[in-house]
Protein backbone atom coordinates (compact mmCIF):
# COMPACT_ATOMS: atom_id res chain seq x y z
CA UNK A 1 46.79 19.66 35.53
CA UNK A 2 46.34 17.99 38.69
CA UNK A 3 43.09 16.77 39.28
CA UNK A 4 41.75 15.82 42.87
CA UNK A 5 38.08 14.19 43.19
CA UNK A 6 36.36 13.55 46.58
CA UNK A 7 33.53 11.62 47.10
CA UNK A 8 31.41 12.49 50.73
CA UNK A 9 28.32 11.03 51.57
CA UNK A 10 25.36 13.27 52.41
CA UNK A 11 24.69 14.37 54.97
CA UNK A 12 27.74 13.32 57.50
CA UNK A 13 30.04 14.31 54.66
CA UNK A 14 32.03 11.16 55.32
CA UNK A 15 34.63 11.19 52.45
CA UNK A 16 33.68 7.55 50.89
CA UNK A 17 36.09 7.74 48.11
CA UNK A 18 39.15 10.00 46.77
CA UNK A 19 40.74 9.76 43.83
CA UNK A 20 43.77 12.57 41.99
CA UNK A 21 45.06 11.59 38.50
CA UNK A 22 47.45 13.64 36.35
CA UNK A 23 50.47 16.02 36.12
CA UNK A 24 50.88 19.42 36.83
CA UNK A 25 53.26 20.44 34.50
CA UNK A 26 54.92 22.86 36.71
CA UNK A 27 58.41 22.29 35.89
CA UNK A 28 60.32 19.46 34.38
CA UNK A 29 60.03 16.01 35.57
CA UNK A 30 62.07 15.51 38.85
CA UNK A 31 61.75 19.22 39.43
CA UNK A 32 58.02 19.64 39.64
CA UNK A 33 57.54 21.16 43.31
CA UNK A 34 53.37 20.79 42.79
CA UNK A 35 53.35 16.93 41.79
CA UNK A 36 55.88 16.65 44.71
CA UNK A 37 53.73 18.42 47.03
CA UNK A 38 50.50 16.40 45.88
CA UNK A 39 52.30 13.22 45.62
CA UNK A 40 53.84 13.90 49.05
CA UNK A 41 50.71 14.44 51.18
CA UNK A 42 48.32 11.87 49.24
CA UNK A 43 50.96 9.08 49.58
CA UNK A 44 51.59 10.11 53.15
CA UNK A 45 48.07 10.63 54.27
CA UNK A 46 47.13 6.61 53.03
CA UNK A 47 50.69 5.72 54.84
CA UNK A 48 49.34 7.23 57.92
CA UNK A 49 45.88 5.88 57.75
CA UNK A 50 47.72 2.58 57.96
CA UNK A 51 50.58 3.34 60.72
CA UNK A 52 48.15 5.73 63.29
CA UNK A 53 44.79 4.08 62.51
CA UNK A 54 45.65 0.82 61.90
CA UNK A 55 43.43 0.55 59.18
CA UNK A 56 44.09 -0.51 55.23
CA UNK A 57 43.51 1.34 52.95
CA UNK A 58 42.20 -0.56 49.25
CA UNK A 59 44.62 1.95 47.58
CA UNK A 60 45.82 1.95 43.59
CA UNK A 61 48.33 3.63 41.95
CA UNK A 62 50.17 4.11 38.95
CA UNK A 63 51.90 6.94 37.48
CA UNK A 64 49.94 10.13 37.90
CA UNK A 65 47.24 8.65 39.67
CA UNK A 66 45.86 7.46 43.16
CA UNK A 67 42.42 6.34 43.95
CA UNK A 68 40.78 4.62 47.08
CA UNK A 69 37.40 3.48 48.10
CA UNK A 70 37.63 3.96 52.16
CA UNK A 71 35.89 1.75 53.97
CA UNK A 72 33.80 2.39 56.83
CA UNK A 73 35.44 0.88 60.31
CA UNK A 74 32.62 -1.01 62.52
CA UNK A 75 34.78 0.61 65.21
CA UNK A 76 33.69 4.24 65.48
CA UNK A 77 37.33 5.26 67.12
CA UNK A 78 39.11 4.28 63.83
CA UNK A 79 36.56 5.68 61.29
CA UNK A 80 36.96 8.85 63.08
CA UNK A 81 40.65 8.78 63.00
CA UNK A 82 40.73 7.93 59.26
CA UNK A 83 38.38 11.13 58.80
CA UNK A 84 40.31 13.35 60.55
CA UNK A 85 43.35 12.04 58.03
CA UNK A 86 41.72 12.21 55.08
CA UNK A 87 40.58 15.51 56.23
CA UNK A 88 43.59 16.86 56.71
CA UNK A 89 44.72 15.34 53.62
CA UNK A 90 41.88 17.32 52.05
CA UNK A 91 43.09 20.61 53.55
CA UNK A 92 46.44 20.40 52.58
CA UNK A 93 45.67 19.94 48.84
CA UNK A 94 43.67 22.62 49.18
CA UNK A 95 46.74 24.56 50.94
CA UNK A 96 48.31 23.84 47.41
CA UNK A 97 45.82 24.54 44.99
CA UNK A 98 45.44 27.70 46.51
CA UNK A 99 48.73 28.85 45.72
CA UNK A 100 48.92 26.85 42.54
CA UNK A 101 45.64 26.81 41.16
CA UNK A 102 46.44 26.69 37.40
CA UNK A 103 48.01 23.22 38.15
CA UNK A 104 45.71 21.54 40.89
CA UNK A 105 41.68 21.54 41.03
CA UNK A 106 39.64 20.07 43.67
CA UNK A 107 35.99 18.71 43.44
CA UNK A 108 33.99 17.36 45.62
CA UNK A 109 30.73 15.27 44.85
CA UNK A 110 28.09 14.59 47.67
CA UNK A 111 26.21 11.26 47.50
């Protein structure tokens, strides 16, 4: 299983950190469509963060997992645009574990 942790602080609900670790187990390796989908949009949304907000991301991966502490912009135009990424990120994932929910869970902790 997928597993997909979001960290917001209360009470903006700024996501602070994110974090997904594991394997769905879908389908064989190189033919799982869920860890392609998860990989996909996590991957892409830190790409993006970089390329549209011009901000980088302290991002670590391995195999199976991706975490990131995101770090609050002193320019208020950025943070927002990194919010509104992760945001989206957030939605899509949930796009996913909506139709495969035995393979990806979300949680979110407030701080």
């Amino acid at each position: 299983m997928i597993s997909v942790y979001i960290v917001r602080r209360s009470p903006d609900r700024r996501i602070m950190r994110f974090s997904i670790e594991g394997h769905a187990n879908f389908a064989d390796r190189g033919k799982d469509i869920v860890c392609a989908g998860v990989s996909a949009v996590s991957v892409g949304a830190v790409n993006s963060v970089e390329a549209l907000a011009g901000v980088q991301l302290p991002a670590s991966m391995k195999d199976g997992w991706l975490s990131s502490d995101v770090p609050e912009e002193a320019d208020a135009d950025k943070d927002a645009k990194v919010q509104l990424l992760l945001e989206s990120m957030v939605v899509m994932l949930d796009s996913i574990q909506q139709s495969y929910g035995r393979y990806v869970v979300i949680r979110e902790q407030l701080l």
